[in-house]
PDB file of N, CA and C in Angstrom:
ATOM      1  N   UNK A   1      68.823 -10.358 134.048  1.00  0.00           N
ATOM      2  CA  UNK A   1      69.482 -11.623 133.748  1.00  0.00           C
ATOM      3  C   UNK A   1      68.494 -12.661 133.248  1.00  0.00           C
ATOM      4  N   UNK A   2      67.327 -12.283 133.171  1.00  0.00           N
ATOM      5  CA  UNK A   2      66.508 -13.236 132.305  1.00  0.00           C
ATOM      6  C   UNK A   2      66.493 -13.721 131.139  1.00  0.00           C
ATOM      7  N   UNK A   3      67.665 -12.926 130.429  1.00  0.00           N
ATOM      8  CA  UNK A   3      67.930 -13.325 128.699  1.00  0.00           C
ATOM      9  C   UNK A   3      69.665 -14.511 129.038  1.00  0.00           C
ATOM     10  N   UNK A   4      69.633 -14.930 130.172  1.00  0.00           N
ATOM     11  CA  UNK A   4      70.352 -15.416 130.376  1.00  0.00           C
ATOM     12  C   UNK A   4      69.942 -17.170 131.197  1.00  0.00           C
ATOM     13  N   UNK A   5      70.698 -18.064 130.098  1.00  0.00           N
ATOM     14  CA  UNK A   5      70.233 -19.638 130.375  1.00  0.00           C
ATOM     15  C   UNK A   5      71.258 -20.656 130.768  1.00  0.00           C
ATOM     16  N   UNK A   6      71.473 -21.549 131.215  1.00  0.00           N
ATOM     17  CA  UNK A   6      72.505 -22.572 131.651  1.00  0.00           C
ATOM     18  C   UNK A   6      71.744 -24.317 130.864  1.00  0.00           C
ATOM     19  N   UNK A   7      72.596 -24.283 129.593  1.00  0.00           N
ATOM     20  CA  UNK A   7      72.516 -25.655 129.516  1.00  0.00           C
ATOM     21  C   UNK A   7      73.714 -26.654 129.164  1.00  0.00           C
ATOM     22  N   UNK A   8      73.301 -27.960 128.611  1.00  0.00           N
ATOM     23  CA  UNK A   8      74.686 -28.729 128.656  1.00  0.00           C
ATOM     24  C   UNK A   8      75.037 -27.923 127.290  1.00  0.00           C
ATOM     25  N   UNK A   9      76.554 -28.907 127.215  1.00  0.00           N
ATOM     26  CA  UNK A   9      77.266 -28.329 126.021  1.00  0.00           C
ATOM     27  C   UNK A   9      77.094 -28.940 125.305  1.00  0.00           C
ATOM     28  N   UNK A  10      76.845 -29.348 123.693  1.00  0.00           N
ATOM     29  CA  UNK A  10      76.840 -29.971 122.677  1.00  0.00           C
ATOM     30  C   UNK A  10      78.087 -30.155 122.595  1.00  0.00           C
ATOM     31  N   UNK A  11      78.365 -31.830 122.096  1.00  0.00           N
ATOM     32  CA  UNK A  11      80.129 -32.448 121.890  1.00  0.00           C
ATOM     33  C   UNK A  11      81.108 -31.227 121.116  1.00  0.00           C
ATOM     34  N   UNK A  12      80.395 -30.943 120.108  1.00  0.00           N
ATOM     35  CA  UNK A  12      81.064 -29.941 119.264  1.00  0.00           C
ATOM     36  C   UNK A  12      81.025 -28.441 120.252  1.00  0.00           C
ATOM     37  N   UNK A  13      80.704 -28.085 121.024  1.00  0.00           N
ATOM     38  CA  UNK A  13      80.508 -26.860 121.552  1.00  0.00           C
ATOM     39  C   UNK A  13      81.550 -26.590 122.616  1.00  0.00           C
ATOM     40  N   UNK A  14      81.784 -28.239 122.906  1.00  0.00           N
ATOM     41  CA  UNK A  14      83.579 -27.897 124.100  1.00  0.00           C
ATOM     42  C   UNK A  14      84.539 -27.757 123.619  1.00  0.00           C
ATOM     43  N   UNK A  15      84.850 -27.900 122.276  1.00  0.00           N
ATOM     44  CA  UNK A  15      85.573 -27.239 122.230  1.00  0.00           C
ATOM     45  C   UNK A  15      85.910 -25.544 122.610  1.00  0.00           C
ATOM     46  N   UNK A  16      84.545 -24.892 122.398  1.00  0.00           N
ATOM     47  CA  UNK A  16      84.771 -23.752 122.473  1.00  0.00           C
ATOM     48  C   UNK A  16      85.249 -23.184 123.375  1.00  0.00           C
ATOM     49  N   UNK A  17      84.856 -23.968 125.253  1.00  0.00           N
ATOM     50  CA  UNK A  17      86.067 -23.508 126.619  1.00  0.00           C
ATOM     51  C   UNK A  17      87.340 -23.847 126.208  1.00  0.00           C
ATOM     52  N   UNK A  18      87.192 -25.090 125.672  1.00  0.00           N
ATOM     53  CA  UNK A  18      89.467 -25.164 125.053  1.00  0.00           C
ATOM     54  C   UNK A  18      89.423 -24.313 124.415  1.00  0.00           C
ATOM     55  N   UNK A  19      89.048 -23.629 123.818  1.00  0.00           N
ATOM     56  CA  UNK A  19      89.678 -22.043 122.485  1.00  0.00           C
ATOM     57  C   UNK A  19      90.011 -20.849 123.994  1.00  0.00           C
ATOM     58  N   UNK A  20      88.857 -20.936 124.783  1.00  0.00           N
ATOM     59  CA  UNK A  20      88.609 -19.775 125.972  1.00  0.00           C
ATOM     60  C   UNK A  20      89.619 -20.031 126.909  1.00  0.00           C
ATOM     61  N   UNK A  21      90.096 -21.294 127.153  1.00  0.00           N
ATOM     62  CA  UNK A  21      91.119 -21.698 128.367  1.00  0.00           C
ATOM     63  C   UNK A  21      92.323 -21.091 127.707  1.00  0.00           C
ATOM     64  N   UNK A  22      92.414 -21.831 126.688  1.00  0.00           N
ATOM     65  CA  UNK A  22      94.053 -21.392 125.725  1.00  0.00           C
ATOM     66  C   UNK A  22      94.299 -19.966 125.861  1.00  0.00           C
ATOM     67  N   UNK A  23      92.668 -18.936 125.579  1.00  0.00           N
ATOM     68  CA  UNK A  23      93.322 -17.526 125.239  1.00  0.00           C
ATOM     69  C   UNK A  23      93.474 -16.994 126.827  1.00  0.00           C
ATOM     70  N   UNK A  24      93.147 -17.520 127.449  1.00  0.00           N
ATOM     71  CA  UNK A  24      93.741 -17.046 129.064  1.00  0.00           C
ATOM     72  C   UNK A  24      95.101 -17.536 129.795  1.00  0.00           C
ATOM     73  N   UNK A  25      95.532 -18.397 128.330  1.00  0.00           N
ATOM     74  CA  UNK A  25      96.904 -19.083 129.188  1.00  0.00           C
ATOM     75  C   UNK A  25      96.965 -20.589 129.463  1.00  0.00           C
ATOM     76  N   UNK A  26      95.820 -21.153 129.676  1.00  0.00           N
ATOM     77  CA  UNK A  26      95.998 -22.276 130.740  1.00  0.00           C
ATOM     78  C   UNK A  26      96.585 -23.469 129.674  1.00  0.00           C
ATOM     79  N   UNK A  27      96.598 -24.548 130.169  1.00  0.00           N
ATOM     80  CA  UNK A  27      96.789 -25.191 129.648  1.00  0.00           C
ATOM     81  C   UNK A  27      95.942 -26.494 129.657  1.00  0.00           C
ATOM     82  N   UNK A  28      94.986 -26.584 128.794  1.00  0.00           N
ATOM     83  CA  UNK A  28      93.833 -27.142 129.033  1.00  0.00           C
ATOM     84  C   UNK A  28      93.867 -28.892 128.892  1.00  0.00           C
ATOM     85  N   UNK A  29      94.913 -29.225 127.977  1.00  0.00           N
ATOM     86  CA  UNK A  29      95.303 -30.249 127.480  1.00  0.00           C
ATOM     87  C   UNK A  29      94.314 -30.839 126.413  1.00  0.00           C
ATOM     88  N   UNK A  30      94.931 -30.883 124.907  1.00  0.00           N
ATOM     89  CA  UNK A  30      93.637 -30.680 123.888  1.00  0.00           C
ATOM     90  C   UNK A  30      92.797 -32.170 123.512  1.00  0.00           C
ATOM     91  N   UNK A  31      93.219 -32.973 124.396  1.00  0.00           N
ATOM     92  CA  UNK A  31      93.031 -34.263 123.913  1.00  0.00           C
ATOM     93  C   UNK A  31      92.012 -34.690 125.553  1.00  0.00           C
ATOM     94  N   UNK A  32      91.982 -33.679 126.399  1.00  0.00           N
ATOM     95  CA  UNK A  32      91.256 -34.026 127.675  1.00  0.00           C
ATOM     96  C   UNK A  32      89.729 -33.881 127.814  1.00  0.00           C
ATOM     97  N   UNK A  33      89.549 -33.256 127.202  1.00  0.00           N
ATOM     98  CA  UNK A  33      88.049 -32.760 126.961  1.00  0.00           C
ATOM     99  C   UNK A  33      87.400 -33.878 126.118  1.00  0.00           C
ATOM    100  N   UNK A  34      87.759 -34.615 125.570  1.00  0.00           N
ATOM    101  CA  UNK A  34      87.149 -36.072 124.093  1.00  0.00           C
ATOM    102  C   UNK A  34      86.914 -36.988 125.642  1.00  0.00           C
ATOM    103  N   UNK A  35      87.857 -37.309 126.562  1.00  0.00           N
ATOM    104  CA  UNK A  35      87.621 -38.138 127.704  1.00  0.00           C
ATOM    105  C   UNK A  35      87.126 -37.792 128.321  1.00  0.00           C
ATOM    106  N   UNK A  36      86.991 -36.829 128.742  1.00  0.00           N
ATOM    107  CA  UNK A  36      86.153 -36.024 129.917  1.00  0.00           C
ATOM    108  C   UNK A  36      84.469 -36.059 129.048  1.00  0.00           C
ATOM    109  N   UNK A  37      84.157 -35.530 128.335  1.00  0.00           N
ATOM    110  CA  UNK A  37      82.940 -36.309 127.560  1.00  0.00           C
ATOM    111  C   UNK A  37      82.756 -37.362 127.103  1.00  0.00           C
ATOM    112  N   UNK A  38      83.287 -38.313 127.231  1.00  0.00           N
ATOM    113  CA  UNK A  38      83.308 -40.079 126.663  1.00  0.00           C
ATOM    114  C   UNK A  38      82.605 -40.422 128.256  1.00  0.00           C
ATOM    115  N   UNK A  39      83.369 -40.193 129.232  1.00  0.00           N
ATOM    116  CA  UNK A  39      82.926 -40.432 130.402  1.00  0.00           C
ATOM    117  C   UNK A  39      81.686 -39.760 131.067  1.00  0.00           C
ATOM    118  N   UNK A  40      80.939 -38.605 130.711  1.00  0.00           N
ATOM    119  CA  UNK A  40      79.577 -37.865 131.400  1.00  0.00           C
ATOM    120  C   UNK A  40      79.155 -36.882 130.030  1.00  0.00           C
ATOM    121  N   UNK A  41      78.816 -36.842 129.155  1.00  0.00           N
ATOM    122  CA  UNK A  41      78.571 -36.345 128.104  1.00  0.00           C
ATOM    123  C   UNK A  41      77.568 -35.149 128.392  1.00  0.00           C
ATOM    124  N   UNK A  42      77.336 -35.237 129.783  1.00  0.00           N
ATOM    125  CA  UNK A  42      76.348 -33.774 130.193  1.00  0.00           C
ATOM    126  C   UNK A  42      77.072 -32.811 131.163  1.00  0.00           C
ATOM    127  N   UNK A  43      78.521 -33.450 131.297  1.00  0.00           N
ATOM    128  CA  UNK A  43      79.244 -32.954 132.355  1.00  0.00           C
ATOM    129  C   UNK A  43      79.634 -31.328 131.422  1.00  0.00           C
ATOM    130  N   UNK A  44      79.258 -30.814 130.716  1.00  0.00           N
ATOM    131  CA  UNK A  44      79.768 -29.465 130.038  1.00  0.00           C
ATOM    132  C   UNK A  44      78.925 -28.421 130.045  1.00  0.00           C
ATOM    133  N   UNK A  45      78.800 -27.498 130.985  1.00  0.00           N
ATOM    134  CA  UNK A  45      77.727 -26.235 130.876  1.00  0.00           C
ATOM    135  C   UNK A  45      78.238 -25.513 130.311  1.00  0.00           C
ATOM    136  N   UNK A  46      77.082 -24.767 129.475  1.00  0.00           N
ATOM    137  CA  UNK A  46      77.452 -23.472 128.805  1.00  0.00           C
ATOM    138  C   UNK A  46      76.301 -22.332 129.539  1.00  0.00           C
ATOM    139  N   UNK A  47      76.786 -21.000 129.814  1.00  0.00           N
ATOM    140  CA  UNK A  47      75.732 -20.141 129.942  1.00  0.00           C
ATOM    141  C   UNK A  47      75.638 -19.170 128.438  1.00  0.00           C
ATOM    142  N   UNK A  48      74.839 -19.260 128.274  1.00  0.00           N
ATOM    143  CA  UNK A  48      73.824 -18.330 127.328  1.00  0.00           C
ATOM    144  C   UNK A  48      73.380 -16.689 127.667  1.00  0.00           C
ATOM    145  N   UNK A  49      74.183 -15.853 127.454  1.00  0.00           N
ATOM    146  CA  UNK A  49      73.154 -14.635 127.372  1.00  0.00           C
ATOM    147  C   UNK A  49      72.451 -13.745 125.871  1.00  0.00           C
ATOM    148  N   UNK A  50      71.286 -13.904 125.726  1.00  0.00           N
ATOM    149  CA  UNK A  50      70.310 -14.063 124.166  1.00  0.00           C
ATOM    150  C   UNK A  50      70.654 -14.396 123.464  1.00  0.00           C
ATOM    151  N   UNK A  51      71.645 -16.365 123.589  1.00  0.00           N
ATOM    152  CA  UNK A  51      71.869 -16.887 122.738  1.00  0.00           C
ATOM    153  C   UNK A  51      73.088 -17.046 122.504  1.00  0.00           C
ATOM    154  N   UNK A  52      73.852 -16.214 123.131  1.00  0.00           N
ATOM    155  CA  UNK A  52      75.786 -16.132 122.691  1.00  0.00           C
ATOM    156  C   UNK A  52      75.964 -16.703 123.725  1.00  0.00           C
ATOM    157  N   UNK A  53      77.218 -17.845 124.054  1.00  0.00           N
ATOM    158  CA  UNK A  53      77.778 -18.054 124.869  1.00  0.00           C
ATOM    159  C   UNK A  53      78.850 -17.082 125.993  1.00  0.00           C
ATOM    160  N   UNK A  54      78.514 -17.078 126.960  1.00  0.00           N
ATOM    161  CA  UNK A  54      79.495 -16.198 127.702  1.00  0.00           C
ATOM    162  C   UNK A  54      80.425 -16.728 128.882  1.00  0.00           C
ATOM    163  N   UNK A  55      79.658 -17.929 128.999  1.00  0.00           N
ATOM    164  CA  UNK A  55      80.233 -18.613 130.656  1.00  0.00           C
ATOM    165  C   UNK A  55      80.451 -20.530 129.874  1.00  0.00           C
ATOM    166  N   UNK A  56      81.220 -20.878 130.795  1.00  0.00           N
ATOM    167  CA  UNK A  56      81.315 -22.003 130.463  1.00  0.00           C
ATOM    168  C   UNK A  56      81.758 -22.908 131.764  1.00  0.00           C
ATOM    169  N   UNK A  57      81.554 -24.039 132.063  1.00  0.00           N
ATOM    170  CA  UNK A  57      82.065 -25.346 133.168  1.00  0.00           C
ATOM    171  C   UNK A  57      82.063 -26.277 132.754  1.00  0.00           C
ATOM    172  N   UNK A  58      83.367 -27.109 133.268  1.00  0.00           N
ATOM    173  CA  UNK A  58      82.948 -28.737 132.941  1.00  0.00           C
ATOM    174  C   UNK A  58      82.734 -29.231 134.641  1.00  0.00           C
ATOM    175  N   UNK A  59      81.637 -30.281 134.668  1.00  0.00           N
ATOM    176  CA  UNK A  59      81.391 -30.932 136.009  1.00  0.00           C
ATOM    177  C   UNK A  59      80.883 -32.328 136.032  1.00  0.00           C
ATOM    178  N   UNK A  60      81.826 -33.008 135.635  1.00  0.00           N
ATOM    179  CA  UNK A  60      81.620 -34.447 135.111  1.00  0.00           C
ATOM    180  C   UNK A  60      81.833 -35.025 136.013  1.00  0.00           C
ATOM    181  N   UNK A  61      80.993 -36.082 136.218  1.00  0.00           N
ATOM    182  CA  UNK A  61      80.262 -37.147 137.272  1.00  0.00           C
ATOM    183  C   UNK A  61      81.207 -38.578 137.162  1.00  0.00           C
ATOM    184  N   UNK A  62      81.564 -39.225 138.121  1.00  0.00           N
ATOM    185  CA  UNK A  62      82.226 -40.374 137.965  1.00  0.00           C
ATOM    186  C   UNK A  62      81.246 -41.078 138.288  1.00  0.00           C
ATOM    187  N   UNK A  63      80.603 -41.683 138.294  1.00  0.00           N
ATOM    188  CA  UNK A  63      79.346 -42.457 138.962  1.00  0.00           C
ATOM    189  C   UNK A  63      78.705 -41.563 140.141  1.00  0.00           C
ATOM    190  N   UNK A  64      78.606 -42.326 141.050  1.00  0.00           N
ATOM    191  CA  UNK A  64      77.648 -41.367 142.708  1.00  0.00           C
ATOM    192  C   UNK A  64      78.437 -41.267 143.576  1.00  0.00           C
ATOM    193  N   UNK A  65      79.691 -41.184 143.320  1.00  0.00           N
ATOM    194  CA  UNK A  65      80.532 -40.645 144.156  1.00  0.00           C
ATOM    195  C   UNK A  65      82.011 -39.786 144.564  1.00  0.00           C
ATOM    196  N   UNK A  66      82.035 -39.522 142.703  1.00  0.00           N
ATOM    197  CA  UNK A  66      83.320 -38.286 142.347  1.00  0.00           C
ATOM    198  C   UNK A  66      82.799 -37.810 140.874  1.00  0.00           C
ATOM    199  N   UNK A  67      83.197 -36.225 141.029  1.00  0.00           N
ATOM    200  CA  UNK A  67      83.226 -35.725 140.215  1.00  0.00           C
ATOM    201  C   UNK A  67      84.603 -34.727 139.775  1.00  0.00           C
ATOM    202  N   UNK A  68      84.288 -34.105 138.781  1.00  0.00           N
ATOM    203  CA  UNK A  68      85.743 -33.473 138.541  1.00  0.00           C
ATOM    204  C   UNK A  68      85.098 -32.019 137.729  1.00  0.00           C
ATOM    205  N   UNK A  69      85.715 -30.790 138.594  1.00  0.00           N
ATOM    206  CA  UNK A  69      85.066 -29.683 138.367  1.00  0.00           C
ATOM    207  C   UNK A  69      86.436 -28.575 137.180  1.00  0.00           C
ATOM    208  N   UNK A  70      86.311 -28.279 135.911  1.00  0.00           N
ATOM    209  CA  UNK A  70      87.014 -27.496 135.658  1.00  0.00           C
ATOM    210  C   UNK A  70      86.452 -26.600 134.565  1.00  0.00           C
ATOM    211  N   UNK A  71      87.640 -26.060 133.224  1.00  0.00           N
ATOM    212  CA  UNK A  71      86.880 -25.079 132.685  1.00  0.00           C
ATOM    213  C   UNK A  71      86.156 -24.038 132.949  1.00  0.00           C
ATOM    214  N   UNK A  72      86.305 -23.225 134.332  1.00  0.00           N
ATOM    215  CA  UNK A  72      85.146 -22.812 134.739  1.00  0.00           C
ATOM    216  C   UNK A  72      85.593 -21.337 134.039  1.00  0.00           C
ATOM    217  N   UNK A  73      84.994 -20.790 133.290  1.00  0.00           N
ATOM    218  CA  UNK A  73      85.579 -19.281 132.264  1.00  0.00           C
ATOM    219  C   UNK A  73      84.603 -18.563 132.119  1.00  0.00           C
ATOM    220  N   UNK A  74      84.486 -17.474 132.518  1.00  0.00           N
ATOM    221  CA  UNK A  74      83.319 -16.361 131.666  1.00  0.00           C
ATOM    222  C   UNK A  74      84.263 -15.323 130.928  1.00  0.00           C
ATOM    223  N   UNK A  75      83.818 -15.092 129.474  1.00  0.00           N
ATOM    224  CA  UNK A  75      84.095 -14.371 128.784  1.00  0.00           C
ATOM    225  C   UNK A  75      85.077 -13.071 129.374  1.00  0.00           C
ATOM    226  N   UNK A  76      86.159 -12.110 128.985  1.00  0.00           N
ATOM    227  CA  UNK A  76      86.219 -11.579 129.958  1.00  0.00           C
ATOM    228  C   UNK A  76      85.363 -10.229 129.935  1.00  0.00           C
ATOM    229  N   UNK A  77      84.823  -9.886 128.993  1.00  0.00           N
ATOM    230  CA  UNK A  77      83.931  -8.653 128.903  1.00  0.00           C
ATOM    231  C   UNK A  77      82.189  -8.761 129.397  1.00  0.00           C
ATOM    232  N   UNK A  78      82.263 -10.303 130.161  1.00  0.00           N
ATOM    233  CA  UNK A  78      80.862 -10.610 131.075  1.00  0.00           C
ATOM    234  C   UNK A  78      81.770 -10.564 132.040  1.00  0.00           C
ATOM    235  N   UNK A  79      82.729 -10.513 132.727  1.00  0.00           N
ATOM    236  CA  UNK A  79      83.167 -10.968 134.097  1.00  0.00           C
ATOM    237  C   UNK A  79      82.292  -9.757 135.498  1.00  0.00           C
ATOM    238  N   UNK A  80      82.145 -10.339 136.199  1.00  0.00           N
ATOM    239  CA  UNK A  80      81.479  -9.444 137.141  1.00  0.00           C
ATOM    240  C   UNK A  80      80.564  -9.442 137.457  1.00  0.00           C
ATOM    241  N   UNK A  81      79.269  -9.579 136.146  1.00  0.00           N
ATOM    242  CA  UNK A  81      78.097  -9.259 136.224  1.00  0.00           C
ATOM    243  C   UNK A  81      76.945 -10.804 136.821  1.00  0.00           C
ATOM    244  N   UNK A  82      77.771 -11.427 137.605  1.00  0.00           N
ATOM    245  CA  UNK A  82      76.738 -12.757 137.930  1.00  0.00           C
ATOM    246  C   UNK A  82      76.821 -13.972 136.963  1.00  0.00           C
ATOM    247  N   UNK A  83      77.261 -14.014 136.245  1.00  0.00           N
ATOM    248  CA  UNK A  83      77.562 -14.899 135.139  1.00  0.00           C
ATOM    249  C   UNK A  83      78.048 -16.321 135.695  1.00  0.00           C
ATOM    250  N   UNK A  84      78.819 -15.961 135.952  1.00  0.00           N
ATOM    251  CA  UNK A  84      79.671 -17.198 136.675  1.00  0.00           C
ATOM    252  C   UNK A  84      79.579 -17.859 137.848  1.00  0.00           C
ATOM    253  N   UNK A  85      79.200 -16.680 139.008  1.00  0.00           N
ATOM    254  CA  UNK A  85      78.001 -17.660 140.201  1.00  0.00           C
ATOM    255  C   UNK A  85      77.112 -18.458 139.637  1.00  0.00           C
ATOM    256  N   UNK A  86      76.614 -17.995 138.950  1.00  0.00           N
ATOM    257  CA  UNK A  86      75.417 -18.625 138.348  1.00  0.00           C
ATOM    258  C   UNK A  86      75.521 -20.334 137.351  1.00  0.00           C
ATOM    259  N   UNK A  87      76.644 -19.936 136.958  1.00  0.00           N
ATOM    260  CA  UNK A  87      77.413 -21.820 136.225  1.00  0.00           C
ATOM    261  C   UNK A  87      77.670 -22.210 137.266  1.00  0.00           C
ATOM    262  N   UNK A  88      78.435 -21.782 138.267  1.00  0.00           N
ATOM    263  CA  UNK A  88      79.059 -22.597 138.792  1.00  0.00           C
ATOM    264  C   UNK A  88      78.159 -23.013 140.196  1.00  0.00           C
ATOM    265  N   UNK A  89      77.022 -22.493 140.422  1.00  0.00           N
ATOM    266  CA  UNK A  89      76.432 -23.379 141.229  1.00  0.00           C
ATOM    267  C   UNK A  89      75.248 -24.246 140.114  1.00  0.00           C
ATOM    268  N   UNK A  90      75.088 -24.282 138.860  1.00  0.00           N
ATOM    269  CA  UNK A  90      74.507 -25.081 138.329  1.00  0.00           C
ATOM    270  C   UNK A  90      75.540 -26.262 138.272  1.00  0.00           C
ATOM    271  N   UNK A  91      77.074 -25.940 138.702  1.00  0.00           N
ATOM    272  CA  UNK A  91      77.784 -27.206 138.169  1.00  0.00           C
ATOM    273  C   UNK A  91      78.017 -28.009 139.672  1.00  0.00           C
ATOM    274  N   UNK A  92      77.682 -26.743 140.843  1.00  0.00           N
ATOM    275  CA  UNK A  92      77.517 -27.750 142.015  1.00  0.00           C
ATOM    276  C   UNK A  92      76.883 -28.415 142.676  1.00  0.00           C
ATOM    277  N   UNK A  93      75.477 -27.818 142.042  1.00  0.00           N
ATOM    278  CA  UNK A  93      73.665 -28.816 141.850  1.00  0.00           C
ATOM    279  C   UNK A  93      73.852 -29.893 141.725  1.00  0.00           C
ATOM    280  N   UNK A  94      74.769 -30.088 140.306  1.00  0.00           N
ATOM    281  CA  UNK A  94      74.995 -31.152 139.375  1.00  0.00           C
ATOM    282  C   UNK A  94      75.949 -32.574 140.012  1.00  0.00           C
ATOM    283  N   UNK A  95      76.874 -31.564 140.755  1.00  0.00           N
ATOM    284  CA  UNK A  95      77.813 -32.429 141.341  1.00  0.00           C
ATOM    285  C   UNK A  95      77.439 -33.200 142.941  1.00  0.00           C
ATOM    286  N   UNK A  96      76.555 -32.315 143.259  1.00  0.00           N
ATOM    287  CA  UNK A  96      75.929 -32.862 144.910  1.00  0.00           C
ATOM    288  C   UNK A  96      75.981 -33.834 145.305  1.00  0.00           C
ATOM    289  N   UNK A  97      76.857 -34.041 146.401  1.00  0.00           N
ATOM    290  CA  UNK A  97      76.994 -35.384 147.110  1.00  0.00           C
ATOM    291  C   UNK A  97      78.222 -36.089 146.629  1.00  0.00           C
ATOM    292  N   UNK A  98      78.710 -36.079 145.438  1.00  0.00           N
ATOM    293  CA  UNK A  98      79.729 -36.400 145.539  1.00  0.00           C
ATOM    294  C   UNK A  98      81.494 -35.605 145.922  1.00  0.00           C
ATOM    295  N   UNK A  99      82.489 -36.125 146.101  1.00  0.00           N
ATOM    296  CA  UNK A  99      83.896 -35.802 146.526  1.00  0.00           C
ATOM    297  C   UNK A  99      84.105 -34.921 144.852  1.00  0.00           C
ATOM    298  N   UNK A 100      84.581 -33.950 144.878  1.00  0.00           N
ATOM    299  CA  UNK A 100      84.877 -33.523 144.108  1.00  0.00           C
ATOM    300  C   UNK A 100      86.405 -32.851 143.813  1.00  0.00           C
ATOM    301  N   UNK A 101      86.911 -33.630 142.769  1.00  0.00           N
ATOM    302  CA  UNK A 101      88.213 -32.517 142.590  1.00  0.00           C
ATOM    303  C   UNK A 101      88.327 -31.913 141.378  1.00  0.00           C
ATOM    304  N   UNK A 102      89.502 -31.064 140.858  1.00  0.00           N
ATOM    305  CA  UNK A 102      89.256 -29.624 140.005  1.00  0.00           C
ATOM    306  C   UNK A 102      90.584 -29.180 139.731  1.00  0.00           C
ATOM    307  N   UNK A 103      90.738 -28.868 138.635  1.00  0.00           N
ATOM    308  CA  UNK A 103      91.716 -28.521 138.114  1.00  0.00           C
ATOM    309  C   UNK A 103      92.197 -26.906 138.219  1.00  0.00           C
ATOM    310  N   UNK A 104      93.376 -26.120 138.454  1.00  0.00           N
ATOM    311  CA  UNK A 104      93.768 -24.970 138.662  1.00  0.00           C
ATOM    312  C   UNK A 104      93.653 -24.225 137.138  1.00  0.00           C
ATOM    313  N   UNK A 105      93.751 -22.944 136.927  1.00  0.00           N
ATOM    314  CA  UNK A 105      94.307 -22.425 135.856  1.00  0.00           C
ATOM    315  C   UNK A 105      95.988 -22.475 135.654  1.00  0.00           C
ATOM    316  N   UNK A 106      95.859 -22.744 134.504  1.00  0.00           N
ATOM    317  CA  UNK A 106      97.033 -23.166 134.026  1.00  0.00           C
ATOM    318  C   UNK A 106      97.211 -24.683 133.414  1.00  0.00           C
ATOM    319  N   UNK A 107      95.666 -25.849 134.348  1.00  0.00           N
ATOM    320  CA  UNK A 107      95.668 -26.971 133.930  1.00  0.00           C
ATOM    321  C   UNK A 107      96.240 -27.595 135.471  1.00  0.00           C
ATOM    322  N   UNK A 108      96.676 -26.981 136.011  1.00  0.00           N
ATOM    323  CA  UNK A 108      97.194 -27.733 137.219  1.00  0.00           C
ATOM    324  C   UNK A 108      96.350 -28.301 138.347  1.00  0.00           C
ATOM    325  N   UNK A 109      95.965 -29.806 138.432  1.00  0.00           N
ATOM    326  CA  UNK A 109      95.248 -30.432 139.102  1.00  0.00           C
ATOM    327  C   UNK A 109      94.915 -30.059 140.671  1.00  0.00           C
ATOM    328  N   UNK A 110      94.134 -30.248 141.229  1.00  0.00           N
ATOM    329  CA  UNK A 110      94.093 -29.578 142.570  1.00  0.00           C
ATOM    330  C   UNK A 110      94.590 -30.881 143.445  1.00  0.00           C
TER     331      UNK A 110
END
């Protein structure tokens, strides 16, 4: 797993979990992701394996004391292999200390 990296998402690059949410069903809401980066613009991980995206999270920060955890998708032909432990405690590093809530698949708020 060393050819494998966790960084933020470039504005243009979230879209790419809305393309990944949609083909699993959910309902991501296409206009949520422009706010959800207006508000924490680092809140979007992507994981990297040699360069291709495979994993993805959003974990956007309300100030120091809420965050909001969703998007959380690995490809489905990475699923299994550590991929996704691996975002998603970079997105709970990220989130530490604060109350956090998170959206279901399908889009449905927790």
């Amino acid at each position: 797993m060393s050819n494998y990296q966790i960084r933020t998402m470039t504005e243009d690059e979230v879209g790419l979990a809305i393309e990944w949410a949609a083909l699993e069903g959910w309902n991501p809401g296409l206009n949520d992701a422009a706010c959800f980066y207006a508000a924490d613009p680092e809140g979007f991980l992507v994981g990297l394996l040699d360069g291709e995206p495979v994993a993805a999270i959003s974990a956007v920060c309300y100030g120091d004391t809420f965050g909001f955890l969703g998007l959380y998708i690995v490809k489905p032909q990475y699923r299994g292999r550590g991929f996704g432990l691996r975002i998603w405690k970079a997105a709970m590093d990220r989130m530490r200390g604060r109350n956090i809530g998170g959206g279901l698949p399908g889009g449905t708020a927790m």
